[in-house]
C-alpha atoms as a PDB file:
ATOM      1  CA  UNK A   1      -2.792  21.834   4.336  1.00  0.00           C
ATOM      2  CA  UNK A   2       0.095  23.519   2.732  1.00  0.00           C
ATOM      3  CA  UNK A   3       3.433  21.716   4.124  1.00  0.00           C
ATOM      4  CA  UNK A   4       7.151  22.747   3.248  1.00  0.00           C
ATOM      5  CA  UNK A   5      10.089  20.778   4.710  1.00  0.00           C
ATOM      6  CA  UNK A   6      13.552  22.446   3.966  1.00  0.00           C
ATOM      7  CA  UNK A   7      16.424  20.638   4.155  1.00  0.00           C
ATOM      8  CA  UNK A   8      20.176  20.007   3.498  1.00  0.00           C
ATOM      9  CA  UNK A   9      21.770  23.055   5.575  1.00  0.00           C
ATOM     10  CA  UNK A  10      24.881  22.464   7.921  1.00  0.00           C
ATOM     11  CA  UNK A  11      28.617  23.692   8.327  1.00  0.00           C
ATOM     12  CA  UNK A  12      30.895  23.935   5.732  1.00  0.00           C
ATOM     13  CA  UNK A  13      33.814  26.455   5.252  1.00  0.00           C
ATOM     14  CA  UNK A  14      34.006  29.000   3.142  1.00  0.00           C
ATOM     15  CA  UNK A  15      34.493  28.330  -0.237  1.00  0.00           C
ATOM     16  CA  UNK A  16      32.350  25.303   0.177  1.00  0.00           C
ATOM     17  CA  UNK A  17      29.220  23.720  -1.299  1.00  0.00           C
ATOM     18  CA  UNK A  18      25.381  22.642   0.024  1.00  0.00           C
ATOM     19  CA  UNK A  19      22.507  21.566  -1.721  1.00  0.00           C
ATOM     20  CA  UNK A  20      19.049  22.685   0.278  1.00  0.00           C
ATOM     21  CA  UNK A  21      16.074  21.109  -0.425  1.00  0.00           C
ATOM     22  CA  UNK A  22      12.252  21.635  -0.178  1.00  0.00           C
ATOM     23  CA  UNK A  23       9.678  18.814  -0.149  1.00  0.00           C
ATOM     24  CA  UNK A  24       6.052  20.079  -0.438  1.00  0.00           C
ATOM     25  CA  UNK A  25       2.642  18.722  -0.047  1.00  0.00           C
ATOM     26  CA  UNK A  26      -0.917  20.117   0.142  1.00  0.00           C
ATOM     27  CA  UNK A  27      -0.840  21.934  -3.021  1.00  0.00           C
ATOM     28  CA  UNK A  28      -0.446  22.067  -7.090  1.00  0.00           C
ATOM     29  CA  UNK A  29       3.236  22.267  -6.892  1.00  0.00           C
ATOM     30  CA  UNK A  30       3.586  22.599 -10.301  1.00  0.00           C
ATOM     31  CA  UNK A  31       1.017  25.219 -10.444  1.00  0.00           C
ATOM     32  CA  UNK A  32       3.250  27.793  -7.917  1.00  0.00           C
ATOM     33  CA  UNK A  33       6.237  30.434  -8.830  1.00  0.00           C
ATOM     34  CA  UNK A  34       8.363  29.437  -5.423  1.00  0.00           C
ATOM     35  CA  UNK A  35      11.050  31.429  -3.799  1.00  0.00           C
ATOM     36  CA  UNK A  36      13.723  30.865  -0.777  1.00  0.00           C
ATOM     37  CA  UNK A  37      14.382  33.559   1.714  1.00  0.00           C
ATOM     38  CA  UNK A  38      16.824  33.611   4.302  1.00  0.00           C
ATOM     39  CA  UNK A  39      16.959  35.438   7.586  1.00  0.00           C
ATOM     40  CA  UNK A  40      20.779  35.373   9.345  1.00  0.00           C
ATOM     41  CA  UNK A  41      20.729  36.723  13.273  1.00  0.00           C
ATOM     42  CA  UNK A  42      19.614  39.700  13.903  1.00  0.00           C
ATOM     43  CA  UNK A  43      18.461  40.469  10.597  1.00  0.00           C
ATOM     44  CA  UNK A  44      15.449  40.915   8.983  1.00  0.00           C
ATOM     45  CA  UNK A  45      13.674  38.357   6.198  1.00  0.00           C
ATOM     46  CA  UNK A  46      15.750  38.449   2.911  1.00  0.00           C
ATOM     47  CA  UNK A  47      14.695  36.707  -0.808  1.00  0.00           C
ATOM     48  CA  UNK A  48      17.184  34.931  -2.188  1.00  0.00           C
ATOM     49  CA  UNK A  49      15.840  33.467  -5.344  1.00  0.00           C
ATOM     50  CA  UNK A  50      12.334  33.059  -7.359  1.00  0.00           C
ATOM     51  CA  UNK A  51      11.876  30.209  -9.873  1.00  0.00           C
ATOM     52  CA  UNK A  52       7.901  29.951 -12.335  1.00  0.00           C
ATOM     53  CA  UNK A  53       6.114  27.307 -11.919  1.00  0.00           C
ATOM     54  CA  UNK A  54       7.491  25.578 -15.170  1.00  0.00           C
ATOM     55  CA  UNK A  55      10.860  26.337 -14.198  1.00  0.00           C
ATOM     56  CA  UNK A  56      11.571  28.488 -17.242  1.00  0.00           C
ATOM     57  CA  UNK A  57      11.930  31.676 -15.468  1.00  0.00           C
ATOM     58  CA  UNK A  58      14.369  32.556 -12.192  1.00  0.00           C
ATOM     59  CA  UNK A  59      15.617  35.593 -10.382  1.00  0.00           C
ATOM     60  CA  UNK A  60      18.301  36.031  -7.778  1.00  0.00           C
ATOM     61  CA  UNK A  61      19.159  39.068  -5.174  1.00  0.00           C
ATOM     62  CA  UNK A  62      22.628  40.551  -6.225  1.00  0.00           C
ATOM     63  CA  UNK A  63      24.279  38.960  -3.187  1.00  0.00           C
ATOM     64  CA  UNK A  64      23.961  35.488  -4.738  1.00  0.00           C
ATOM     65  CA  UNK A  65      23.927  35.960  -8.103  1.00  0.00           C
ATOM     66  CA  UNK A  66      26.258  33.319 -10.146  1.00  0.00           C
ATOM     67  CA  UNK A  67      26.578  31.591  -6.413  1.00  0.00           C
ATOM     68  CA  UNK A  68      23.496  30.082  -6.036  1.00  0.00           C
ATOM     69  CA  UNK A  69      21.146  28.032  -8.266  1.00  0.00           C
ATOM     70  CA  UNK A  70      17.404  27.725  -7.698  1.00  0.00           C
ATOM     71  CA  UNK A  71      15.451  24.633  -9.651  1.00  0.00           C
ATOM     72  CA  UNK A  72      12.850  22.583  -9.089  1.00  0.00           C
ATOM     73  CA  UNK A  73      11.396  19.197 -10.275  1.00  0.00           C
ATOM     74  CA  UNK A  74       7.597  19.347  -9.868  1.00  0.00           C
ATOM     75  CA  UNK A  75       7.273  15.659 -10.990  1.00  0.00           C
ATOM     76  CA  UNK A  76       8.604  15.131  -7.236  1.00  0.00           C
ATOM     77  CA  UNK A  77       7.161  18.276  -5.912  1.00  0.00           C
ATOM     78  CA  UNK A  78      10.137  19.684  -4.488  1.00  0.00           C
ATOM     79  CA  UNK A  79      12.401  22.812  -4.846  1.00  0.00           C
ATOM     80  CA  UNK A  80      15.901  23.176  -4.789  1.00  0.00           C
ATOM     81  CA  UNK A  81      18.976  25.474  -4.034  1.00  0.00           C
ATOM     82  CA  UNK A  82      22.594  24.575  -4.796  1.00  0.00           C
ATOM     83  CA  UNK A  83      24.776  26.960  -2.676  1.00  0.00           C
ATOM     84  CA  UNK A  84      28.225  27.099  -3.769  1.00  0.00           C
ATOM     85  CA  UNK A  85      31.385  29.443  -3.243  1.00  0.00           C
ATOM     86  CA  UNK A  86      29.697  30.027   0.283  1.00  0.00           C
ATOM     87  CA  UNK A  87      30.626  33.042   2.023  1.00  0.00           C
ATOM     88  CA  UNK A  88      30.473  33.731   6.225  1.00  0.00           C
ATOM     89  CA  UNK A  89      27.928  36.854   4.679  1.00  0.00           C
ATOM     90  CA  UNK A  90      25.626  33.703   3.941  1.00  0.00           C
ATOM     91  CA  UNK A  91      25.070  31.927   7.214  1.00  0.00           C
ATOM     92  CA  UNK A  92      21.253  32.119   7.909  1.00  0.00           C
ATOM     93  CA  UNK A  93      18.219  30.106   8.281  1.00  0.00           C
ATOM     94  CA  UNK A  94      17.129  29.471   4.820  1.00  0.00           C
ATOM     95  CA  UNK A  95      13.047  28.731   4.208  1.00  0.00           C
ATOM     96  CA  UNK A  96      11.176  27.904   1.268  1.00  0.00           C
ATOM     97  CA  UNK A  97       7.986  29.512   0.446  1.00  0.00           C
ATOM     98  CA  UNK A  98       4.951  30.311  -2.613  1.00  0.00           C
ATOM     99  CA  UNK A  99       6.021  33.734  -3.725  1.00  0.00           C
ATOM    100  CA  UNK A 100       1.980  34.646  -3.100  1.00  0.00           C
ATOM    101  CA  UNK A 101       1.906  33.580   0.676  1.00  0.00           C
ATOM    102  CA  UNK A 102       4.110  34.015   3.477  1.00  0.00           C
ATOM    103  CA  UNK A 103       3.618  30.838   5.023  1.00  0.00           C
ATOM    104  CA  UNK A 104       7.185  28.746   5.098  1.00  0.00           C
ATOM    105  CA  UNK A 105       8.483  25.827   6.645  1.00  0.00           C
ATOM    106  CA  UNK A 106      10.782  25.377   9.556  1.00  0.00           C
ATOM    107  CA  UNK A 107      13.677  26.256   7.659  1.00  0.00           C
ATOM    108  CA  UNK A 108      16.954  24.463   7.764  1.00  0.00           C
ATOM    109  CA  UNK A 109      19.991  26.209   9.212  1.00  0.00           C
ATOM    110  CA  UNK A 110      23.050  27.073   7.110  1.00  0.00           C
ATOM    111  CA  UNK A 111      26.496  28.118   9.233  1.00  0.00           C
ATOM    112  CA  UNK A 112      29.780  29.493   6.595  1.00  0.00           C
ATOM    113  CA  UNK A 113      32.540  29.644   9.544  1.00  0.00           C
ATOM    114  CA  UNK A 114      36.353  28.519   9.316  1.00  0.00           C
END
């Protein structure tokens, strides 16, 4: 069974910093291109960022771009997302998924307020 666990998310101000991550088991990891999406109130689902399975390779929507970094370390099996310069624009529940399924996890909640 295919198992994501996101966390890391909270309340910081804007300007300010998080680190999400996304600890998997049930599958080849390593094996997987992985993405996070994020959906904020109201709104529909949004991708954020895409990383290849080896790493070598990421993508990121225009609203994060040189904000956000996606990486991963399959020896632990887990995905990351560094979040920096955070704007209010970005508060959303963040989830971590396999770019070829749209099962995620529970997500873990990320609030930009002052």
């Amino acid at each position: 069974e295919v198992q994501l666990v996101e966390s890391g998310g909270g309340w910081v101000q804007p300007g300010g910093s998080l680190r999400l991550s996304c600890a998997t088991s049930g599958f080849t990891f390593s094996s997987y291109n992985m993405m996070w999406v994020r959906q904020a109130p109201g709104k529909g689902l949004e991708w954020v960022s895409i990383i290849n399975s080896d790493g070598g390779g990421r993508t990121y929507a225009d609203s994060v771009k040189g904000r956000f970094t996606i990486s991963r370390d399959n020896a632990k099996n887990t995905l990351y997302l560094q979040l920096n310069n955070l704007k209010p624009e970005d508060t959303a529940m963040y989830y971590c998924k396999q770019t070829s399924s749209s099962s995620r996890g529970q997500g873990t909640q990320v609030t930009v307020s002052s």
